[in-house]
Protein backbone atom coordinates (compact mmCIF):
# COMPACT_ATOMS: atom_id res chain seq x y z
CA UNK A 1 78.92 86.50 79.67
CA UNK A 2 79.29 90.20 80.83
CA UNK A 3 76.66 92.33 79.98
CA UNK A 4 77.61 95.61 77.28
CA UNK A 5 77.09 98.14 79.84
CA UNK A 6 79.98 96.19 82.44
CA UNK A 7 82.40 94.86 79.36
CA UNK A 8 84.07 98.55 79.88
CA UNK A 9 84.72 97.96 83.47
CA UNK A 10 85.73 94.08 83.34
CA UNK A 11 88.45 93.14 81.22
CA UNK A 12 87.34 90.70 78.65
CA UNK A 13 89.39 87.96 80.64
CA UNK A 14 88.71 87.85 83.76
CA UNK A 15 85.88 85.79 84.42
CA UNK A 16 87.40 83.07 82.14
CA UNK A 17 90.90 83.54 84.36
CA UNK A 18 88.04 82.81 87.64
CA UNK A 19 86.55 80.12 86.10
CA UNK A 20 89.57 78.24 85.45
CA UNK A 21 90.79 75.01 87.30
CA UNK A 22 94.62 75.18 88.61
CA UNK A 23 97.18 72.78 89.64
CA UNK A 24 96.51 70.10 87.81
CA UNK A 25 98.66 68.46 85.96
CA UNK A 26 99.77 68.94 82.41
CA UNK A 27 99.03 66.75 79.86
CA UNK A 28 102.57 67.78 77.90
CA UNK A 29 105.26 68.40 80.93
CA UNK A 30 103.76 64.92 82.99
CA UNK A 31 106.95 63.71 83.67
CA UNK A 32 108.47 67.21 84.46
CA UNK A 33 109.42 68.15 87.90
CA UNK A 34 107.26 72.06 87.90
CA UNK A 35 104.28 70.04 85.67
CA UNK A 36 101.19 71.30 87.80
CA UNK A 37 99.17 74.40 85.80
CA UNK A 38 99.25 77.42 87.30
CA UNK A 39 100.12 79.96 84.92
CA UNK A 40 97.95 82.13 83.14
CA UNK A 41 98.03 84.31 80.25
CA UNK A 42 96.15 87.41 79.66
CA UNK A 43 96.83 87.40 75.61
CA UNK A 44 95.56 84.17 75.10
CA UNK A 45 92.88 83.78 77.59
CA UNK A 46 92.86 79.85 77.60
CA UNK A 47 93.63 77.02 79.73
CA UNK A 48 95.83 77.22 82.48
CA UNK A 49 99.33 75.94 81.88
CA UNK A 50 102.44 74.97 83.43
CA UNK A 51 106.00 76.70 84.19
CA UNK A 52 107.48 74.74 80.66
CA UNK A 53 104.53 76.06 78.53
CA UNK A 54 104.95 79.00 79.44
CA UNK A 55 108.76 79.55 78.53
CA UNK A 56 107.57 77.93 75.36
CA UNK A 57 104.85 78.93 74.12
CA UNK A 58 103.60 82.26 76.21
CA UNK A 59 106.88 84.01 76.07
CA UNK A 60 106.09 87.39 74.70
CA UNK A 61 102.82 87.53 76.18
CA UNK A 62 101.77 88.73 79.98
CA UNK A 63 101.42 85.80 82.03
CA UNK A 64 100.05 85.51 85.77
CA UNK A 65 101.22 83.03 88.55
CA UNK A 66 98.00 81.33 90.81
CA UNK A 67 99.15 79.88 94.02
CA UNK A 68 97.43 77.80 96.37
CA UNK A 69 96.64 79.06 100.19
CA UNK A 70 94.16 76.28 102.09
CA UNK A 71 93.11 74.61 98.72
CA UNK A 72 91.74 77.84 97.61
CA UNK A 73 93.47 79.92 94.61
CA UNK A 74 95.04 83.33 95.51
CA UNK A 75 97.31 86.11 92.86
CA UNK A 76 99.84 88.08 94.75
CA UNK A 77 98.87 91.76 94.42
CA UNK A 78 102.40 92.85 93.15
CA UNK A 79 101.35 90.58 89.66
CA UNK A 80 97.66 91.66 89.52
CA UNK A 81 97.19 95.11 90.21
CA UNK A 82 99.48 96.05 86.75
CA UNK A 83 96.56 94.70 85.22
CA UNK A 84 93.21 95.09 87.50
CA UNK A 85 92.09 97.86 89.84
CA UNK A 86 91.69 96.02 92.57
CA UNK A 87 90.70 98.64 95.15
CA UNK A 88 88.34 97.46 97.51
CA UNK A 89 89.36 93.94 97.56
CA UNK A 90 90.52 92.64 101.08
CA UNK A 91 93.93 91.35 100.58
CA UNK A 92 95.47 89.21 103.12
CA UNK A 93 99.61 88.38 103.68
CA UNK A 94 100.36 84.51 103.34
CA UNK A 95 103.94 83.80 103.76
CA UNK A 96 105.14 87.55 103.55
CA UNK A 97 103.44 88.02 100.50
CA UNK A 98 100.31 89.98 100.00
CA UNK A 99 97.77 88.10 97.60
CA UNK A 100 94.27 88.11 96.81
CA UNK A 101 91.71 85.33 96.59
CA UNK A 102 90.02 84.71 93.46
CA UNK A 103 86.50 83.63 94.33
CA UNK A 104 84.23 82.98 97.14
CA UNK A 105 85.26 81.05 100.06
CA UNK A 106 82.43 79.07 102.07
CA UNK A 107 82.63 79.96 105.59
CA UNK A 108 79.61 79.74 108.17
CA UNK A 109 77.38 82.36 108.76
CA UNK A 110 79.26 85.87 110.42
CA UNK A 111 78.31 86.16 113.99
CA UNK A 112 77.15 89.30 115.73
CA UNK A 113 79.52 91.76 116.50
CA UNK A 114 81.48 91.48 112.83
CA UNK A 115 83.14 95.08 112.21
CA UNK A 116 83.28 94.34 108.36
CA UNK A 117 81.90 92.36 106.13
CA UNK A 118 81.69 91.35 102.34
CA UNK A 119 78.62 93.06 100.66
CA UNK A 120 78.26 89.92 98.07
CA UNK A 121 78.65 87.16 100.47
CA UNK A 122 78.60 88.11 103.91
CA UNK A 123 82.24 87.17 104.80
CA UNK A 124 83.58 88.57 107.33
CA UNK A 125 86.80 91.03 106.89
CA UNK A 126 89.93 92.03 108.37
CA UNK A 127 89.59 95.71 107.26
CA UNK A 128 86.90 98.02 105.78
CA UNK A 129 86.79 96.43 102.25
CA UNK A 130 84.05 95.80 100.28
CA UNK A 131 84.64 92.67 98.99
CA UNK A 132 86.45 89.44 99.87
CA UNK A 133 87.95 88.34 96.15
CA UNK A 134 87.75 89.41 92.59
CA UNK A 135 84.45 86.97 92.25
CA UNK A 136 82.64 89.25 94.48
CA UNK A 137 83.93 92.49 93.40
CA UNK A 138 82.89 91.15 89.72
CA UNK A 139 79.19 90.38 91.29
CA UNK A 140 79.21 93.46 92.72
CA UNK A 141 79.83 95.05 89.60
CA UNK A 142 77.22 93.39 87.62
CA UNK A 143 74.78 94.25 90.60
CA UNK A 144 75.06 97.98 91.65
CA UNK A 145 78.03 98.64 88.75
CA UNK A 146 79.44 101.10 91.49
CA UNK A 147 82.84 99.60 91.28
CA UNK A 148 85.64 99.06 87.86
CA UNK A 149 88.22 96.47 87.32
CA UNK A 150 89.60 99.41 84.63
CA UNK A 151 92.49 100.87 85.62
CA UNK A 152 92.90 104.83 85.71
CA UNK A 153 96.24 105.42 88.23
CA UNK A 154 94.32 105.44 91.35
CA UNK A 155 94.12 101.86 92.88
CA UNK A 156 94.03 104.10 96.13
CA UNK A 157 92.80 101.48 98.72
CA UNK A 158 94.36 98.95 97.83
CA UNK A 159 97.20 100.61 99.84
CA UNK A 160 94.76 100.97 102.50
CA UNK A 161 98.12 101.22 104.76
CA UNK A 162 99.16 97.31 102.99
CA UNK A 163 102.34 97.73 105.43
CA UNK A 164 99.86 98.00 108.22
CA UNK A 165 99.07 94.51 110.00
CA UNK A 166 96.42 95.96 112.51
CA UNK A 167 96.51 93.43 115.92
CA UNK A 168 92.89 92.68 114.64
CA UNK A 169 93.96 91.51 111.61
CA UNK A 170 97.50 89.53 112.37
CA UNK A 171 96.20 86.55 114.14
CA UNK A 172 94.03 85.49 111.08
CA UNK A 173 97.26 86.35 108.57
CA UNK A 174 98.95 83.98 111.14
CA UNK A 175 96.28 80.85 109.89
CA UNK A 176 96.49 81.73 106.36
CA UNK A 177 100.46 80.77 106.36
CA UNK A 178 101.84 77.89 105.14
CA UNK A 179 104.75 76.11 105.41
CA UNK A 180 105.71 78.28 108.26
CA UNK A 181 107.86 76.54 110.77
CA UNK A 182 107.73 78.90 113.18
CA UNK A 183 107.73 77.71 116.94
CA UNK A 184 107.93 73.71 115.13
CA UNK A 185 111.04 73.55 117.78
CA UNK A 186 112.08 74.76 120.76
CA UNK A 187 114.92 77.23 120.72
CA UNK A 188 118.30 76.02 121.54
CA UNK A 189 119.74 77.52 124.66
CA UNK A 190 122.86 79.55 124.21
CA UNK A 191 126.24 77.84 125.54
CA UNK A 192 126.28 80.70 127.70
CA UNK A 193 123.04 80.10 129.25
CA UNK A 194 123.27 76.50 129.81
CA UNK A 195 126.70 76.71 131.66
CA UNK A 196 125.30 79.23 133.97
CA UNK A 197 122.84 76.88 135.25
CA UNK A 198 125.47 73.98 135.86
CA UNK A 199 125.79 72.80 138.89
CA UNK A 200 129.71 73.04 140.13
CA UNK A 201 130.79 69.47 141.20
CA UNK A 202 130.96 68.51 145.11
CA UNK A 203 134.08 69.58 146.33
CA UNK A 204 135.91 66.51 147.95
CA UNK A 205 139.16 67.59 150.67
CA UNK A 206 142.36 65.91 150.73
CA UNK A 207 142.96 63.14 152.47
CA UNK A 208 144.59 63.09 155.93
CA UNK A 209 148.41 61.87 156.56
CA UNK A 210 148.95 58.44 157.91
């Protein structure tokens, strides 16, 4: 549990929305096509829940969407940031989306030569964050309580440029997408193109008079 002098900079569900297991499926909604719990709400604080549950039984309440990116859980910043400050928080863009991760990702050990860098964990960043995911901004919180989840209108870097995709930074957005078909298949040659390079037939003369 948060400790008295944090609970005003930590909303009082948060670490039970990181602690939570997704995508599994629901015990109610088995049989259901969208049956895998994703869905969390902020009123309730519970269990995570599926897309049916939450039409039925979270419908008044403010509800947030986890998706998936490499097995690890991620919140698109549109959905959290009504709710969190997330400044400082490296956010990443996985298909054309910009999310968040929730918690810590094991990675090895940052080599020499790493601009930026987590201050909880030692991952390494794209940008000059301070943390890599809510988790460690929480730690951080609890450790130096320099930093608030409490949101006062300023959020200012979180749009740390977020339209900006430095050339540092787009090659590992690149490996965070999924799904992404890009360069699966050749491109198809315009008709154009492919009659310009076709090779005119031998020309044959007429044959002589008897």
């Amino acid at each position: 549990m948060l400790q008295e002098d944090t609970a005003v900079l930590v909303p009082p569900w948060l670490e039970q929305l990181l602690h939570t297991p997704f995508f599994n499926v629901c015990r109610i909604h088995a049989e259901a096509a969208r049956s895998e719990c994703n869905m969390f709400c902020l009123h309730c604080n519970g269990e995570a829940f599926c897309f049916y549950c939450s039409s039925s039984r979270h419908k008044d309440h403010q509800v947030i969407q986890i998706r998936r990116s490499s097995y690890h859980d991620v919140v698109r910043v549109s959905e959290i940031q009504k709710v969190l400050d997330i400044s400082g928080v490296q956010t990443y863009v996985i298909n054309s989306a910009r999310v968040l991760f929730l918690n810590v990702r094991p990675q090895p050990k940052s080599g020499k030569g790493v601009a930026h860098i987590c201050e909880i964990c030692g991952r390494s960043l794209l940008d000059p964050f301070r943390f890599c995911s809510l988790g460690c901004k929480l730690e951080g919180i609890r450790k130096n309580g320099d930093a608030s989840f409490a949101l006062d209108g300023r959020n200012e870097e979180l749009t740390m440029d977020t339209s900006r995709g430095s050339v540092s930074s787009r090659q590992q957005e690149e490996e965070l997408r999924e799904g992404s078909t890009q360069d699966m298949y050749p491109a198809t040659p315009s008709p154009s193109a492919s009659n310009s390079r076709r090779r005119k037939g031998i020309p044959h003369r007429a044959p002589f008079g008897s």
